[in-house]
N, C-alpha and C. Protein backbone atom coordinates (compact mmCIF):
# COMPACT_ATOMS: atom_id res chain seq x y z
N UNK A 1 -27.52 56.51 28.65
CA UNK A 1 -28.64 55.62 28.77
C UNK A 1 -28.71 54.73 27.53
N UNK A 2 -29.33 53.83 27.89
CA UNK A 2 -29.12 52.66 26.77
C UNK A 2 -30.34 52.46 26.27
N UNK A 3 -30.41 52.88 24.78
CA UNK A 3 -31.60 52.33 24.24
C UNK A 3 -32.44 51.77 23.24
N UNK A 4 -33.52 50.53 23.57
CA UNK A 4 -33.05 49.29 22.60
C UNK A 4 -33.73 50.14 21.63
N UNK A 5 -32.99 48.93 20.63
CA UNK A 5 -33.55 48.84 18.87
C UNK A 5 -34.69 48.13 18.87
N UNK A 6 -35.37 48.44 18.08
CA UNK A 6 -36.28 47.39 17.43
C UNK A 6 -36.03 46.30 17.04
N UNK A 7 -36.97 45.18 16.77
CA UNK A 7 -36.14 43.79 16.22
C UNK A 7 -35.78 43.80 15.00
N UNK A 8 -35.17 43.04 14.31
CA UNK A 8 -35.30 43.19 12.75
C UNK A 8 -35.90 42.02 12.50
N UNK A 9 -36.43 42.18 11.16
CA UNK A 9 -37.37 41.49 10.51
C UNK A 9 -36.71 40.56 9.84
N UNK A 10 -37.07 39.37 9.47
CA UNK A 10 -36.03 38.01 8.75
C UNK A 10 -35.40 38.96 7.56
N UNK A 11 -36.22 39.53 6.84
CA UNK A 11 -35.59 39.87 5.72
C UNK A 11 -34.22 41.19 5.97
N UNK A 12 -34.45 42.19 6.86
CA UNK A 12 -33.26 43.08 7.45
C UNK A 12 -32.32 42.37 7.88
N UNK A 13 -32.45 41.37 8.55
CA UNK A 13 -31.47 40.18 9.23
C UNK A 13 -30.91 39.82 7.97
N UNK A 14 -31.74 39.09 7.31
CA UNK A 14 -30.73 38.45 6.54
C UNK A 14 -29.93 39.16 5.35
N UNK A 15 -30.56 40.60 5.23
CA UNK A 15 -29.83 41.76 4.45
C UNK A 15 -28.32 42.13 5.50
N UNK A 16 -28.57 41.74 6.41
CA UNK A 16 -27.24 42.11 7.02
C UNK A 16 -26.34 41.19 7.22
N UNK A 17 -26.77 39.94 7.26
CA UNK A 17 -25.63 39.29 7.95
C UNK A 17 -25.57 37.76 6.61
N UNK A 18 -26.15 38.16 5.53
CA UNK A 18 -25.64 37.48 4.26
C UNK A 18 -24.86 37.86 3.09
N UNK A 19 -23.70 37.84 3.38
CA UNK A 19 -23.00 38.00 2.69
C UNK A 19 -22.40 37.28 1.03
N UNK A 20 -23.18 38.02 -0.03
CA UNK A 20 -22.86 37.01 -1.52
C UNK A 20 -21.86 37.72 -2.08
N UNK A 21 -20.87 37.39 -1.28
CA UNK A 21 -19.37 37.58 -2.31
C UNK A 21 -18.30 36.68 -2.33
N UNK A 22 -17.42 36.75 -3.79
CA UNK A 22 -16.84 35.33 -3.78
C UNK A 22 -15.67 35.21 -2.63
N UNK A 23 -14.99 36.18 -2.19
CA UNK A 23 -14.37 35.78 -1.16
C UNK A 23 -14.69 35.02 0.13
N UNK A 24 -16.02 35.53 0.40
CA UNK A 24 -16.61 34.87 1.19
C UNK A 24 -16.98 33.52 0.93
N UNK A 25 -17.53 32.98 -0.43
CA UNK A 25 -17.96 31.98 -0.49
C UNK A 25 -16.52 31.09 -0.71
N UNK A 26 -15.70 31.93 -1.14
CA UNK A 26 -14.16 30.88 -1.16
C UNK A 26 -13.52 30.24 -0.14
N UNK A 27 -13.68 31.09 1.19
CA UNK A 27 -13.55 30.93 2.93
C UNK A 27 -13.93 29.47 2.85
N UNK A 28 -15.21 29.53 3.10
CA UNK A 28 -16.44 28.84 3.40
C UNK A 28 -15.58 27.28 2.45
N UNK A 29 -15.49 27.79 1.08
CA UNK A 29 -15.46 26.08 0.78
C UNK A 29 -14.06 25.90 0.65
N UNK A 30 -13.23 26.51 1.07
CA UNK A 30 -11.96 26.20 1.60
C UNK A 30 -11.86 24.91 3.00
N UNK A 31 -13.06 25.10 3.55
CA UNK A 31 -13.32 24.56 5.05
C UNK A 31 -13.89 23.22 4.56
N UNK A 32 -14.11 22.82 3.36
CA UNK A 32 -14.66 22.05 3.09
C UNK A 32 -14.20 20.66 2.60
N UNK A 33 -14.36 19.62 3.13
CA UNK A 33 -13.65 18.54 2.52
C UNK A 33 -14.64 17.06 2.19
N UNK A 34 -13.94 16.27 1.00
CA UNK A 34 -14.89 15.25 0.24
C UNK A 34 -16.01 13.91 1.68
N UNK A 35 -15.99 14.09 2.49
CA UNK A 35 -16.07 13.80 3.80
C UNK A 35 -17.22 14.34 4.38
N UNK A 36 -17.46 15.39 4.28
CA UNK A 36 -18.21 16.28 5.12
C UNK A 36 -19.61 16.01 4.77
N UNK A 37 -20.58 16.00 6.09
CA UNK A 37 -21.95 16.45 5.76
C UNK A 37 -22.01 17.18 6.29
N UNK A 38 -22.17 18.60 5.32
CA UNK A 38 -22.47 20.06 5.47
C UNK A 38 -23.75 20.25 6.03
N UNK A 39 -24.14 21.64 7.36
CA UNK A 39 -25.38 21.72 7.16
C UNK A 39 -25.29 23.41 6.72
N UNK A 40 -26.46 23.65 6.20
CA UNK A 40 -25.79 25.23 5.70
C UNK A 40 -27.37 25.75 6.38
N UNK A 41 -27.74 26.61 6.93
CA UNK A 41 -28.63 27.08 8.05
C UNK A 41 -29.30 28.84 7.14
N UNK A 42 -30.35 29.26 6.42
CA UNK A 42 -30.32 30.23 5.62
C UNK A 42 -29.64 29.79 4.10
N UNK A 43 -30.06 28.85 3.53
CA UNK A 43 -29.60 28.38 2.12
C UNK A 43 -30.02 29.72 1.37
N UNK A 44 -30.70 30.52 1.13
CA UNK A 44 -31.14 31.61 0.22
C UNK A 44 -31.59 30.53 -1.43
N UNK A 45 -30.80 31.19 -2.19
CA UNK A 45 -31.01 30.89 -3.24
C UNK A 45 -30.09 29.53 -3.39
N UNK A 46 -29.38 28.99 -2.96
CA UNK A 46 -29.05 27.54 -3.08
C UNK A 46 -27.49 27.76 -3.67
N UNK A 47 -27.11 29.13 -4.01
CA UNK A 47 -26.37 29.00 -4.40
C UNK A 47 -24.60 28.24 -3.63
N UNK A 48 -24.86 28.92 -2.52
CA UNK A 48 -23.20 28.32 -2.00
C UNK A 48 -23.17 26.42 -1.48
N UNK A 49 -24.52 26.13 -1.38
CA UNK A 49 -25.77 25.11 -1.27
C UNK A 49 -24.89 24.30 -2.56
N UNK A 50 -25.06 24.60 -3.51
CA UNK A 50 -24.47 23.93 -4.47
C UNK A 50 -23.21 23.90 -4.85
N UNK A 51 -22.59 24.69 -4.51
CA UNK A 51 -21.25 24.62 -4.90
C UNK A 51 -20.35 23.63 -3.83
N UNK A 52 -20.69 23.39 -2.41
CA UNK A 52 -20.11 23.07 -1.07
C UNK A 52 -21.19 21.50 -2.08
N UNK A 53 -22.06 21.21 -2.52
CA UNK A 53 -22.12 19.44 -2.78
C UNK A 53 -21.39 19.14 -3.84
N UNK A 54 -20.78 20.54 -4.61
CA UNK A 54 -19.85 19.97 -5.66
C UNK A 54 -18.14 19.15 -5.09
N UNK A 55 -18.26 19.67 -3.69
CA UNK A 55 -16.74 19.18 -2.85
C UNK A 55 -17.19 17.90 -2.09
N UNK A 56 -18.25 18.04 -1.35
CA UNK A 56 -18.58 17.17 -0.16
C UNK A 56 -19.28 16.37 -0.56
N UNK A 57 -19.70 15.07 0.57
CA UNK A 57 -20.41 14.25 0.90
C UNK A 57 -21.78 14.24 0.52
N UNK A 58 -22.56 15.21 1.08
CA UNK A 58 -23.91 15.69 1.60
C UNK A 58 -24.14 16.63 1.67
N UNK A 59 -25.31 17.75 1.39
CA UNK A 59 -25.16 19.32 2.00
C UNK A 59 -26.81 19.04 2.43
N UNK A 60 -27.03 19.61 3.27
CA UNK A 60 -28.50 19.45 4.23
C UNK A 60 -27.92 20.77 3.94
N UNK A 61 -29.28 21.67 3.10
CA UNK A 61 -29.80 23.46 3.43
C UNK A 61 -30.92 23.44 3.90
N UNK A 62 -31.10 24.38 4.81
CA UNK A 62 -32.01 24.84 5.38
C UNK A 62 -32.42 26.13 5.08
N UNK A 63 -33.95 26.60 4.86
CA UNK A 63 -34.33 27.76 4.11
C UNK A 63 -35.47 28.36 4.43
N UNK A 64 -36.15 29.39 5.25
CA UNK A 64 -37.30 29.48 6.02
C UNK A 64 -38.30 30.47 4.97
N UNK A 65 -37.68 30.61 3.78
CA UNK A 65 -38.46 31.64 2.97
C UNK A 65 -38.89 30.05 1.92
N UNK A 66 -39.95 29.65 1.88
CA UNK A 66 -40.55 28.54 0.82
C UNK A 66 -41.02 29.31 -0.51
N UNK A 67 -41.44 30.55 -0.94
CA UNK A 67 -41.30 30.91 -2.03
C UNK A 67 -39.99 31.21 -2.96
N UNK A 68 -39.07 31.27 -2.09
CA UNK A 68 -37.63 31.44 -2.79
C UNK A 68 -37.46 30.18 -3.33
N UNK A 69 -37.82 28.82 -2.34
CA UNK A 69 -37.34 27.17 -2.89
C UNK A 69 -38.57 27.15 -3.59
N UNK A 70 -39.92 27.05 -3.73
CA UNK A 70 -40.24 26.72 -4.87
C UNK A 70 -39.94 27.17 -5.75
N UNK A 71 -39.55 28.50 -6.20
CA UNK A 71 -38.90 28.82 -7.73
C UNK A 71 -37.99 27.92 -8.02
N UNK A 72 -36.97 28.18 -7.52
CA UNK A 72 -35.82 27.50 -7.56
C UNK A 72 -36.20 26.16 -7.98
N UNK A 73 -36.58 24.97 -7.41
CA UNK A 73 -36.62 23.88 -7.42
C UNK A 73 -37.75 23.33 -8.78
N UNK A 74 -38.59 24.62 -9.33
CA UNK A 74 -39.98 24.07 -10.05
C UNK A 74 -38.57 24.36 -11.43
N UNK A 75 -37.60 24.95 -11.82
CA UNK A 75 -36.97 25.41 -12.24
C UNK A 75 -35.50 23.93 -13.15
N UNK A 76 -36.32 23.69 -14.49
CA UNK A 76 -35.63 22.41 -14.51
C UNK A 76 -34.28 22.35 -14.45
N UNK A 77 -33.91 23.73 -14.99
CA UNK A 77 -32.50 23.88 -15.84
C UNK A 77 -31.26 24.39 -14.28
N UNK A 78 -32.13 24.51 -13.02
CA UNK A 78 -31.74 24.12 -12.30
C UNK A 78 -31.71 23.14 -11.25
N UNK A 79 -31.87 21.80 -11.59
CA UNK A 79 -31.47 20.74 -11.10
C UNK A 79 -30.97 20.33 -9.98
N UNK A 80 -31.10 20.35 -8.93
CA UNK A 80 -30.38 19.73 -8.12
C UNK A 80 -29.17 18.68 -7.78
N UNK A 81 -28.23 18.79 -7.23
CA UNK A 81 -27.08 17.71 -7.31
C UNK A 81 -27.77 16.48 -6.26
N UNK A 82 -27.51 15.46 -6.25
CA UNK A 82 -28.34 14.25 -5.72
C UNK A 82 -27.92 14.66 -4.17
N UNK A 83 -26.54 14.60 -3.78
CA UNK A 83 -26.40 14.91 -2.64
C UNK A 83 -26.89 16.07 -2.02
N UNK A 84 -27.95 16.69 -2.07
CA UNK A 84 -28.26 18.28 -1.76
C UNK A 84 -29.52 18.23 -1.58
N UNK A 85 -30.04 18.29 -0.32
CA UNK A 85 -31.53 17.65 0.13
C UNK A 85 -31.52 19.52 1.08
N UNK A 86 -32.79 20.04 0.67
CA UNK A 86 -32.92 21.26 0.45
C UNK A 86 -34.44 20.82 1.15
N UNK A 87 -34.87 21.62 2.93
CA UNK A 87 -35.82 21.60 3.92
C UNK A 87 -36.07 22.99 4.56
N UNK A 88 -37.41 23.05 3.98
CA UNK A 88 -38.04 24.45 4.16
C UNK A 88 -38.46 24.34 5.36
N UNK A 89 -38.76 25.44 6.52
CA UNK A 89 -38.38 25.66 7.67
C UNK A 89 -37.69 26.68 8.50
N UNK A 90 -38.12 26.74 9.90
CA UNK A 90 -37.04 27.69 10.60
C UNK A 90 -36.14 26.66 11.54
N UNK A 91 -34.48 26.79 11.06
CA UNK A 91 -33.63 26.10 11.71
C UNK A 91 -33.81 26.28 13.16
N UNK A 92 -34.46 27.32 13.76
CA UNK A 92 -34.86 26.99 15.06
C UNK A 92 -35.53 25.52 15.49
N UNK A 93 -36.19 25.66 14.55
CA UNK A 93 -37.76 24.34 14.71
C UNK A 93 -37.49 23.22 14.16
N UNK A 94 -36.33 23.02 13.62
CA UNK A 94 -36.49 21.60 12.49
C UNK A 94 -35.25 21.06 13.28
N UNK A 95 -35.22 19.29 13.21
CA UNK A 95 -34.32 18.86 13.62
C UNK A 95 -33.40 18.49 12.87
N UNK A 96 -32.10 18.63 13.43
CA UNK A 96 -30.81 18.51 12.55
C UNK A 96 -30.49 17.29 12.20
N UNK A 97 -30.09 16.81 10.88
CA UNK A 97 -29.35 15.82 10.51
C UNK A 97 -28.62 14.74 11.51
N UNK A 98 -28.19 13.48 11.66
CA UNK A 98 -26.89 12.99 12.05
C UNK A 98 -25.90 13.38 11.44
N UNK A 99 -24.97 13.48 12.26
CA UNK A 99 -22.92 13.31 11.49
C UNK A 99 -22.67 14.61 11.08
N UNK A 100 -23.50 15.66 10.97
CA UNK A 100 -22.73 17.25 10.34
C UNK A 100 -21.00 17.00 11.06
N UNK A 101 -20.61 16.98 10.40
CA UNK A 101 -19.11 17.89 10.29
C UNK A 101 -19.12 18.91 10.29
N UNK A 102 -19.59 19.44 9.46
CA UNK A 102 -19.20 21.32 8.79
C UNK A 102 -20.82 21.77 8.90
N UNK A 103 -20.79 23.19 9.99
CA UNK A 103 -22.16 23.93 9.41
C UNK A 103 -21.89 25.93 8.76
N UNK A 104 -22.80 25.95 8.39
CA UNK A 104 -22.66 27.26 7.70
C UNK A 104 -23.73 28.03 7.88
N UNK A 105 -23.57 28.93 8.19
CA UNK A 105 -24.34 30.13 8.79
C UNK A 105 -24.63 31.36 8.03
């Protein structure tokens, strides 16, 4: 007999299926080229967010926790790269960019 799970909660979700290791983040901007407008869907802390506008075009992150981006962003000494436009929100609900090339999950 089959029987369901409970849902998980944004934060169990995203304990499971975010992965911060450099292999992973090496994948990811391997895929990446000077061309691209990235959309990255779960930005967290901005980090792979920033490294993917150090290669590309554009990076559109998307981030549904707004206390994580206001630190981050009230935060001088971390700065933003010009190309890196950072929209609080659930990527369910918000509408996507034109032209993505590359998205990240």
């Amino acid at each position: 007999m089959y029987e369901l799970q409970p849902a998980l909660t944004d934060m169990e979700w995203e304990a499971r299926w975010a992965p911060y290791d450099e292999p992973t983040y090496q994948a990811v901007l391997r895929q990446i080229g000077p061309d691209d407008l990235v959309l990255e869907i779960g930005a967290g802390d901005l980090r792979l967010a920033r490294r993917m506008a150090a290669i590309c075009r554009q990076v559109v992150a998307i981030e549904m926790q707004a206390a994580l981006l206001n630190d981050l962003q009230s935060d001088p000494v971390l700065a933003l790269p010009n190309n890196l436009v950072v929209l609080q929100g659930d990527a369910r609900r918000l509408e996507f960019p034109q032209g993505v090339t590359t998205a990240v999950l």
